[in-house]
C-alpha atoms as a PDB file:
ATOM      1  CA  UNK A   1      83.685 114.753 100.287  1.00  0.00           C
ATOM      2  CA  UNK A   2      81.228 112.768  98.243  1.00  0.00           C
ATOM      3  CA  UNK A   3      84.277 111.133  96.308  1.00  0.00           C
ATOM      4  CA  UNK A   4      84.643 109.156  99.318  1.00  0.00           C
ATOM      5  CA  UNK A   5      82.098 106.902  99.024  1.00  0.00           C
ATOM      6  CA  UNK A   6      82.472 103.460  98.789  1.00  0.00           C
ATOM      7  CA  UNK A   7      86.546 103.937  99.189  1.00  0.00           C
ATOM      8  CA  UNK A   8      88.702 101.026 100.366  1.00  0.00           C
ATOM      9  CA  UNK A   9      90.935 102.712 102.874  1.00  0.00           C
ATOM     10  CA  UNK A  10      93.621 101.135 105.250  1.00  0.00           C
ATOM     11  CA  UNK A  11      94.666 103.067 108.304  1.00  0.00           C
ATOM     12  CA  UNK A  12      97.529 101.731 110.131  1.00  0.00           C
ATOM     13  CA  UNK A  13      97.682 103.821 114.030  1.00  0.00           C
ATOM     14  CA  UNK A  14      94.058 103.631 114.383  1.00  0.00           C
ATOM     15  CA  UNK A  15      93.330 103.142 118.253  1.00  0.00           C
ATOM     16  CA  UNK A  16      93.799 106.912 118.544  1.00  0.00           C
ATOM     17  CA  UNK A  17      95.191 110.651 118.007  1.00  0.00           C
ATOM     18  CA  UNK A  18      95.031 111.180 114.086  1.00  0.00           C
ATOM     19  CA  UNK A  19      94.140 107.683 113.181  1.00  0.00           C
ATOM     20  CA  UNK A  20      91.460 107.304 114.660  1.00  0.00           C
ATOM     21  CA  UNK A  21      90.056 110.859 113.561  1.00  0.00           C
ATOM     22  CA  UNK A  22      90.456 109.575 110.438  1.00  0.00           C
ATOM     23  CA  UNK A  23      88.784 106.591 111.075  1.00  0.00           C
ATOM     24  CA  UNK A  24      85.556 108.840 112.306  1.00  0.00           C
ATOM     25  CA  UNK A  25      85.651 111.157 109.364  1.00  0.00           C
ATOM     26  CA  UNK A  26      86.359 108.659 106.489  1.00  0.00           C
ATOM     27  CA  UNK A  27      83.740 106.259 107.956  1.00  0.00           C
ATOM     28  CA  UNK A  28      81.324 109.451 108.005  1.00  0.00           C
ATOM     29  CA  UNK A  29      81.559 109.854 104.234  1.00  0.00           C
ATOM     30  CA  UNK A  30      80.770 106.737 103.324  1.00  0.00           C
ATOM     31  CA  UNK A  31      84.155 105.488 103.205  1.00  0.00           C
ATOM     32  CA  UNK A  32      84.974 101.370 103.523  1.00  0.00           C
ATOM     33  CA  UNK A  33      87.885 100.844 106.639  1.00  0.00           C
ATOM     34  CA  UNK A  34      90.336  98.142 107.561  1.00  0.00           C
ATOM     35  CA  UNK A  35      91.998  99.361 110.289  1.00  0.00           C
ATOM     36  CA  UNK A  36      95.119  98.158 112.505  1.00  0.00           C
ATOM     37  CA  UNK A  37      96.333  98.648 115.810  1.00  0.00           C
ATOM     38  CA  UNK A  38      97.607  96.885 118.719  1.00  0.00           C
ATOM     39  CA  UNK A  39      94.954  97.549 121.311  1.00  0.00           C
ATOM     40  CA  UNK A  40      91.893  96.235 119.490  1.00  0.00           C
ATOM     41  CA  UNK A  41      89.493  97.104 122.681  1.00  0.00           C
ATOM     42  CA  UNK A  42      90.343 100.899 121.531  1.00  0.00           C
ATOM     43  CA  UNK A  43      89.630  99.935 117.806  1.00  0.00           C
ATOM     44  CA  UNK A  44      86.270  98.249 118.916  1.00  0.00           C
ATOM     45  CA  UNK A  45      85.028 100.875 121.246  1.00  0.00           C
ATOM     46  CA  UNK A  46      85.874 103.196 118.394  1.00  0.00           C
ATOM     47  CA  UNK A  47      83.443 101.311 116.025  1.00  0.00           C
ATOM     48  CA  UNK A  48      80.882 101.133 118.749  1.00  0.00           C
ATOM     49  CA  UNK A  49      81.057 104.907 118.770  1.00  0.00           C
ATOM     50  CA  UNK A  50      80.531 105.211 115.031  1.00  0.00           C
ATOM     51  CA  UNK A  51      77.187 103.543 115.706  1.00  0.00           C
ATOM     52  CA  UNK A  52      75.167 101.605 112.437  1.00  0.00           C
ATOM     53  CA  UNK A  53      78.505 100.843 110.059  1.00  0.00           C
ATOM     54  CA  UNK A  54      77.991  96.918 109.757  1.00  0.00           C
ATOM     55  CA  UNK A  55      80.378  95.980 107.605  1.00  0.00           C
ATOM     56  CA  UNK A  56      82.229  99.000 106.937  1.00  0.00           C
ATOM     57  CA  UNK A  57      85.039  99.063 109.094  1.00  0.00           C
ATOM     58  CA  UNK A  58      86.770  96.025 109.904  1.00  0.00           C
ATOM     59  CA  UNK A  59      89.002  95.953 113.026  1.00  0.00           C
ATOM     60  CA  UNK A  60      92.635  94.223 112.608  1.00  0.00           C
ATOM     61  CA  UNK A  61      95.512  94.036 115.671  1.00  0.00           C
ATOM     62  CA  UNK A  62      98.367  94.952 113.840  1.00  0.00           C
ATOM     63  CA  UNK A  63     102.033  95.669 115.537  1.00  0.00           C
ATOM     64  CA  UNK A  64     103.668  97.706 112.713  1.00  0.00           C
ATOM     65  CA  UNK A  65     106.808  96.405 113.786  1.00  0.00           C
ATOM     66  CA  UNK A  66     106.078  92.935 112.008  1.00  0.00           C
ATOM     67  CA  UNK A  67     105.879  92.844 108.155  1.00  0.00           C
ATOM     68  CA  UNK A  68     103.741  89.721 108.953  1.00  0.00           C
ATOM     69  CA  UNK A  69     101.170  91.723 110.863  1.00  0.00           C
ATOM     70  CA  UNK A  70     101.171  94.377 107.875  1.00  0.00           C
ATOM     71  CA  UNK A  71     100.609  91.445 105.410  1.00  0.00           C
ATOM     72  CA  UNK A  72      98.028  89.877 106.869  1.00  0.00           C
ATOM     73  CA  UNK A  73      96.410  93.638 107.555  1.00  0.00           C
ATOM     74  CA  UNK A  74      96.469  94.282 103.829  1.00  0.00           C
ATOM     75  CA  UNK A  75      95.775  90.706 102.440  1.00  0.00           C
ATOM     76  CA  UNK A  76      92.239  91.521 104.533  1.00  0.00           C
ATOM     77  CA  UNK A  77      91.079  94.600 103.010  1.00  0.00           C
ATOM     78  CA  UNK A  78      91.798  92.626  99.651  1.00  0.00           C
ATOM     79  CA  UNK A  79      89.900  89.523 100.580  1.00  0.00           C
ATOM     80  CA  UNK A  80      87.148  91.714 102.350  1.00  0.00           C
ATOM     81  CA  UNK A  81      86.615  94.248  99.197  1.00  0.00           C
ATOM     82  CA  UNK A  82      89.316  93.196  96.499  1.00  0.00           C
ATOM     83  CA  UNK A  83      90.950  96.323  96.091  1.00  0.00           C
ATOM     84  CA  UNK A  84      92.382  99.022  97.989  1.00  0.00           C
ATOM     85  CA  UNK A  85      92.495 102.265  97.605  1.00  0.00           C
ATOM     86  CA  UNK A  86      94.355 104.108 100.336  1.00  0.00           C
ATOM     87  CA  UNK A  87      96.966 103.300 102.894  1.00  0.00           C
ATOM     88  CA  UNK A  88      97.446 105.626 105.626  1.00  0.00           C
ATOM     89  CA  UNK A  89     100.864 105.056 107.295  1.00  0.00           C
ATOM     90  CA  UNK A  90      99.580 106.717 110.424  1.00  0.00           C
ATOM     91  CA  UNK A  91     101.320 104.886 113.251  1.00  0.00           C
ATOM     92  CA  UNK A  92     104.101 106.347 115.258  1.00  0.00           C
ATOM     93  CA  UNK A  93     106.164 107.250 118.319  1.00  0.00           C
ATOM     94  CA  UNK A  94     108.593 110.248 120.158  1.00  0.00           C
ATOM     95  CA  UNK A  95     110.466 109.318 122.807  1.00  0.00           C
ATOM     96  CA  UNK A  96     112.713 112.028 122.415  1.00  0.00           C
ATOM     97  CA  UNK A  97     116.257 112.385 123.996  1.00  0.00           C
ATOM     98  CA  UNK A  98     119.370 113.971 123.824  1.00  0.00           C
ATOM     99  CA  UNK A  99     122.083 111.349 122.096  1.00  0.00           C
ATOM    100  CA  UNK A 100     124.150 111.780 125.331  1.00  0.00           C
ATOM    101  CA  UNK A 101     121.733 109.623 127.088  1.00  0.00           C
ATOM    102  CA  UNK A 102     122.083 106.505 124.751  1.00  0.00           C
ATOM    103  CA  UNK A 103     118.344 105.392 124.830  1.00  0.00           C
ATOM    104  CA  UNK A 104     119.195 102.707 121.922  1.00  0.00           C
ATOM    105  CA  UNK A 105     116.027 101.164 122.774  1.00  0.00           C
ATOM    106  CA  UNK A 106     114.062 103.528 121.853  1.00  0.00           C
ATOM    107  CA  UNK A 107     116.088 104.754 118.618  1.00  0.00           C
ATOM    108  CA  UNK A 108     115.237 101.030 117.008  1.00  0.00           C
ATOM    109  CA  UNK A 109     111.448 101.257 118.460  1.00  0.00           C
ATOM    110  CA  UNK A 110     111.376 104.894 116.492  1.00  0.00           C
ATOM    111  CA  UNK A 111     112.968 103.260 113.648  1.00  0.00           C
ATOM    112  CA  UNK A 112     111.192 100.186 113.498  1.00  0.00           C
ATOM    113  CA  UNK A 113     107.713 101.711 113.750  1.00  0.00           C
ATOM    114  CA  UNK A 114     108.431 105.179 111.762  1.00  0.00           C
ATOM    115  CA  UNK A 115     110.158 104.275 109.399  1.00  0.00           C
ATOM    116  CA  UNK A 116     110.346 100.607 108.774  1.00  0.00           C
ATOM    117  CA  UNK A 117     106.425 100.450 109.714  1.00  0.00           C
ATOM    118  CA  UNK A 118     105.597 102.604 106.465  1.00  0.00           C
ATOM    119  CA  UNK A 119     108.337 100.781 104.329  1.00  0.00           C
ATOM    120  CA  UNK A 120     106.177  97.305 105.009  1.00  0.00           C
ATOM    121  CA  UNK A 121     102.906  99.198 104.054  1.00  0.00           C
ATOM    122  CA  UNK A 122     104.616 100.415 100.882  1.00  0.00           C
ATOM    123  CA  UNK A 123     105.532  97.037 100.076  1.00  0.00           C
ATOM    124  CA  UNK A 124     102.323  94.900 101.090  1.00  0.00           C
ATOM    125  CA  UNK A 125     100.817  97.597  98.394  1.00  0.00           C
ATOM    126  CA  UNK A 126     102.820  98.426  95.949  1.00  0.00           C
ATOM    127  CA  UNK A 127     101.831  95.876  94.008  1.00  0.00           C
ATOM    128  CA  UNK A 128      98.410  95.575  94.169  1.00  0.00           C
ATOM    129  CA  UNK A 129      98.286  98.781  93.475  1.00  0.00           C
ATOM    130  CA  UNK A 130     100.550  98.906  90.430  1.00  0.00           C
ATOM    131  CA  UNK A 131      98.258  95.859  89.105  1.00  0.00           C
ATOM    132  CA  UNK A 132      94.877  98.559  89.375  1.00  0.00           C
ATOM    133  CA  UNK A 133      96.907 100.764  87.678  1.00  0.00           C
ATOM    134  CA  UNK A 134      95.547 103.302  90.891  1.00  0.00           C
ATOM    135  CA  UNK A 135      96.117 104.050  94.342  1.00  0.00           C
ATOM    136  CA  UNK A 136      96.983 106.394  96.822  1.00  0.00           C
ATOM    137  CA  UNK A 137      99.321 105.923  99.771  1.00  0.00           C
ATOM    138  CA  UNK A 138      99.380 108.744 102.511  1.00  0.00           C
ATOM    139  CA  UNK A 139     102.093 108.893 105.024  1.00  0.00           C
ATOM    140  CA  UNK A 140     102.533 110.310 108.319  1.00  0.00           C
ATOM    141  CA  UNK A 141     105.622 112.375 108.758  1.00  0.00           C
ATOM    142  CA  UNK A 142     106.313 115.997 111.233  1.00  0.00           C
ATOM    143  CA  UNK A 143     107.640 119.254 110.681  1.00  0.00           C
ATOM    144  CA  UNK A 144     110.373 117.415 112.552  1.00  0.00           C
ATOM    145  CA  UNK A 145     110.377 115.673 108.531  1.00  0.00           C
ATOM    146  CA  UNK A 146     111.711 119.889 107.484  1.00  0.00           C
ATOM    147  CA  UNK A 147     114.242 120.735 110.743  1.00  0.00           C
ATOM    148  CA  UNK A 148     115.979 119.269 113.352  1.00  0.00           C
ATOM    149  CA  UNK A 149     115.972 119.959 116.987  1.00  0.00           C
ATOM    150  CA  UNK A 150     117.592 119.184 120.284  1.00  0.00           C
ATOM    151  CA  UNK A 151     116.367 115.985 121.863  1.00  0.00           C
ATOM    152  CA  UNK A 152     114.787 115.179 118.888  1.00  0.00           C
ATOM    153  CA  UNK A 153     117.279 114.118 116.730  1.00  0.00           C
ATOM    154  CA  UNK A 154     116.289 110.370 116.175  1.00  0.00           C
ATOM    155  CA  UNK A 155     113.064 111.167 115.646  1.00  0.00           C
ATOM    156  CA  UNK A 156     113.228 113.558 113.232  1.00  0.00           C
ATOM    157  CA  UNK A 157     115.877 111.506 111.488  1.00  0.00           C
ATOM    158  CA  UNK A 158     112.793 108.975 110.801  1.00  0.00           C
ATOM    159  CA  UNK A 159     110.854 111.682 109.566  1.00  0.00           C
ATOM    160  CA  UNK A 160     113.067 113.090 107.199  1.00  0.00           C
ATOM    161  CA  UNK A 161     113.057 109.412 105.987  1.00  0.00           C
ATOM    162  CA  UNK A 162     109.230 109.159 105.490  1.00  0.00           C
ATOM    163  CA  UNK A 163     109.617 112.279 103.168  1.00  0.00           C
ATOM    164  CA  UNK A 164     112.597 110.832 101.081  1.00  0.00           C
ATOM    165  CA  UNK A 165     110.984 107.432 100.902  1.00  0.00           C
ATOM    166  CA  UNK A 166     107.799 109.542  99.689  1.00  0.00           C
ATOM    167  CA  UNK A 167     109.084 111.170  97.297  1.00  0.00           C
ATOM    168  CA  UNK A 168     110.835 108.725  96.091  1.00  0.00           C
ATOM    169  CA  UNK A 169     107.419 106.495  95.765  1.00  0.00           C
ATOM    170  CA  UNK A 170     106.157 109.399  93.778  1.00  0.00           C
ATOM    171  CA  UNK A 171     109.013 109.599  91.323  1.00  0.00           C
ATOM    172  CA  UNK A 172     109.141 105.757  90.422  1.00  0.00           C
ATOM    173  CA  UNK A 173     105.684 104.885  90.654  1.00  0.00           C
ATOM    174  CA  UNK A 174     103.213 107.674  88.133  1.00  0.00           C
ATOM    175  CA  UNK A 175      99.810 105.615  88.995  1.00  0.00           C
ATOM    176  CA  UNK A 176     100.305 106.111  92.527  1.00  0.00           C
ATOM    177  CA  UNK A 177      99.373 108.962  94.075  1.00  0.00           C
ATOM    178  CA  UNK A 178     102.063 109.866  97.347  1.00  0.00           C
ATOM    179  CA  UNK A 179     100.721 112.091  99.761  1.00  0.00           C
ATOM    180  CA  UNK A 180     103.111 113.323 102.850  1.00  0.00           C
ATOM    181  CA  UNK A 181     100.726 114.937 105.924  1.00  0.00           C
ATOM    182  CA  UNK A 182     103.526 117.169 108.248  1.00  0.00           C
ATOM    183  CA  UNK A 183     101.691 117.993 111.652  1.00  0.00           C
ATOM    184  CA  UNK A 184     102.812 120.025 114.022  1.00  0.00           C
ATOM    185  CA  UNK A 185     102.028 119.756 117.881  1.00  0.00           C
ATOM    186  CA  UNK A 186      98.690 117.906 117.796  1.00  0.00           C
ATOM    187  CA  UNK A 187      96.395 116.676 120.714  1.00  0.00           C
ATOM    188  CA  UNK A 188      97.448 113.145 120.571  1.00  0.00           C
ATOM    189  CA  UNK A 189      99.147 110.458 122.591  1.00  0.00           C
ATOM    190  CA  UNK A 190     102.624 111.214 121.217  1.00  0.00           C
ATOM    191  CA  UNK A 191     104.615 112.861 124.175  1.00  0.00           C
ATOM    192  CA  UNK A 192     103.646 110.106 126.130  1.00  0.00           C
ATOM    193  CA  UNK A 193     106.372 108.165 125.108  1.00  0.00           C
ATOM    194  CA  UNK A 194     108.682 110.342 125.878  1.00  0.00           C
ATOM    195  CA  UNK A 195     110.763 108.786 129.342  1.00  0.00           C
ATOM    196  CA  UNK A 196     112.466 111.279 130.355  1.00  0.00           C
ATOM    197  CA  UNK A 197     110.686 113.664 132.806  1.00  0.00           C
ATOM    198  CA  UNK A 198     112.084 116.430 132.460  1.00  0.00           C
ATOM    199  CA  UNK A 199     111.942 116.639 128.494  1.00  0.00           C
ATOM    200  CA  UNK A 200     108.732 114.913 128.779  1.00  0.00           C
ATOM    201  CA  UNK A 201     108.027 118.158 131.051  1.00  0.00           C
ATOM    202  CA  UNK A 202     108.909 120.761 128.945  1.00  0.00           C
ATOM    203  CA  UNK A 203     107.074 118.854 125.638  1.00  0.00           C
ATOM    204  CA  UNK A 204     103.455 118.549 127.618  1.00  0.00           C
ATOM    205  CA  UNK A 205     103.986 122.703 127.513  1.00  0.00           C
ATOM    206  CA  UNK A 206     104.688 123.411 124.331  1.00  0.00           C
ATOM    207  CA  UNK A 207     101.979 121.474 123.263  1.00  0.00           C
ATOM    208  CA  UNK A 208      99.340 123.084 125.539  1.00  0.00           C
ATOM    209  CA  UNK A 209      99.023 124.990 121.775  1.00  0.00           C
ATOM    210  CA  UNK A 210      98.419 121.654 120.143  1.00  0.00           C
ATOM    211  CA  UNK A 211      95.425 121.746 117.294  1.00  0.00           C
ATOM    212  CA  UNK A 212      92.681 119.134 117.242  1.00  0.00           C
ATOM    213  CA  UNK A 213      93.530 115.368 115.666  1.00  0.00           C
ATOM    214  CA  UNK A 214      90.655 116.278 113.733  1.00  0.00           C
ATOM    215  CA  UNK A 215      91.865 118.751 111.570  1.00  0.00           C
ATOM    216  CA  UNK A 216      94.678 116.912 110.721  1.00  0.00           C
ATOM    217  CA  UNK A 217      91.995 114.275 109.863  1.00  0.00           C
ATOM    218  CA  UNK A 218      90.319 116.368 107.696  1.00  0.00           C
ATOM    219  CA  UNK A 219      93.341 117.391 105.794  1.00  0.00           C
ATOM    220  CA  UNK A 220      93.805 114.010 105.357  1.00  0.00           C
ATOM    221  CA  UNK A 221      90.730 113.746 103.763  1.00  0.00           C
ATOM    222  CA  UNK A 222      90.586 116.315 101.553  1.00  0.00           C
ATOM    223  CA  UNK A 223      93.628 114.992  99.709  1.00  0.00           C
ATOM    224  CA  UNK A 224      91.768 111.701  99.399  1.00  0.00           C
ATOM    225  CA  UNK A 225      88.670 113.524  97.739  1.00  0.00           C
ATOM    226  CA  UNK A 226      90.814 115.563  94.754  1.00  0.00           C
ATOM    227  CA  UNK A 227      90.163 114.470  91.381  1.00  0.00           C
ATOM    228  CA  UNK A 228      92.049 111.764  90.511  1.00  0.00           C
ATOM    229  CA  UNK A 229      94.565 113.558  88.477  1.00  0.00           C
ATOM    230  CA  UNK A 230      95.368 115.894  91.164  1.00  0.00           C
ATOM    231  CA  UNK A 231      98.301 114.943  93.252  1.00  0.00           C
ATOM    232  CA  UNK A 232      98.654 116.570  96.756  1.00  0.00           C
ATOM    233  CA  UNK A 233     101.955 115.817  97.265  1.00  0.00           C
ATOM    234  CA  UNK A 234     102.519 117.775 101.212  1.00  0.00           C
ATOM    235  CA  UNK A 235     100.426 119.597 103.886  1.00  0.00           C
ATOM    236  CA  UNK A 236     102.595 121.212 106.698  1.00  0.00           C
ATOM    237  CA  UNK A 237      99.574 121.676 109.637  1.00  0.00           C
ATOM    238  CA  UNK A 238     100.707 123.464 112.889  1.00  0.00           C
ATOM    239  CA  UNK A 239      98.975 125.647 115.606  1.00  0.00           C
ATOM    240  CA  UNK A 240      99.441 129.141 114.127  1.00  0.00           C
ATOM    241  CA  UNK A 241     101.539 130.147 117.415  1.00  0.00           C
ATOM    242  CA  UNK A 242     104.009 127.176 116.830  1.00  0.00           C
ATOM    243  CA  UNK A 243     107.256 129.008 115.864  1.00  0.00           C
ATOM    244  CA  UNK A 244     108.868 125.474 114.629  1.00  0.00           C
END
């Protein structure tokens, strides 16, 4: 992990779950961090907890949902180190429900933050990036991204998105590299979002299995540390008892 050092590394997600694993691990190796969320007391007490990193993470309150807030996140990092080197599309929600029950709401929240959250990053870096002739952006999507399931529809319509949008990136853009991290049940926040009690229920079970944030973390961070010619295009990372 010593090809870490000194990295300039965005996370969007940050105040928790994966993101803020990341944020531990990266920071640990020497990485540099500008990281977004919305609730910035989770992002400070998160740098507190780091302990003697002056400097090396900077703390942003970003609302994915606004391609203003994802500017100004980005436009940071390049003031702060004048370059970046990673984006991590991390943020995102699952309020799942069947289609019967019409939650509209919460489709456009899963669409706005899922999907049209990374499509801002993409944009506030594509070009940047494209001018250092270098980059990597890593994106966030599910095994929900590689099948479908009841109640979940929605939300793995926005992951199947992330993976065509990522692949795409990869196609058009040769000096980028496009990394796509599918997780399985992990020990995050996610099911919270889900309203309805009864599928909200039966999620909290299944993922009594979940794996640790962290090693999805790591994963992350081994992509980042391949040579630079070396393009990890997908890791699929489930509990080994997790059927789908």
């Amino acid at each position: 992990m010593n090809d870490l050092q000194g990295r300039i590394v965005v996370i969007t997600g940050a105040s928790s779950g994966i993101g803020a694993e990341t944020v531990k691990i990266l920071a640990q190796h020497g990485a540099h961090l500008v990281i977004g969320a919305r609730r910035v007391d989770r992002m400070d007490a998160l740098v507190s907890e780091l302990g003697n990193i002056e400097g090396q993470v900077i703390v942003k309150q970003t609302d994915v949902t606004k391609q203003a807030d994802i500017d100004s996140l980005i436009r940071t990092a390049l003031d702060k180190f004048g370059r970046i080197d990673v984006l991590i599309n991390n943020a995102g929600l699952m309020p799942l429900s069947f289609l019967s029950q019409t939650k509209v709401d919460e489709w456009e929240q899963m669409i706005d933050v899922n999907l049209k959250g990374v499509l801002y990053g993409i944009a506030a870096v594509i070009g940047p990036m494209k001018l250092q002739q270098s980059g990597h952006i890593i994106n966030i999507a599910s095994i929900a991204g590689h099948s479908v399931f009841a109640t979940g529809s929605v939300y793995c319509a926005t992951k199947h998105a992330v993976r065509a949008l990522s692949e795409g990136l990869r196609q058009e853009e040769p000096h980028i590299r496009t990394t796509v991290i599918s997780p399985g049940a992990v020990d995050t926040e996610l099911p919270n979002a889900i309203s309805d009690k009864r599928i909200g229920a039966a999620t909290q079970e299944m993922y009594q299995q979940a794996i640790s944030a962290t090693k999805v973390a790591e994963s992350i961070a081994w992509t980042m540390a391949q040579p630079a010619n070396v393009d990890v295009n997908e890791i699929v990372i489930r509990p080994v008892s997790q059927s789908q």
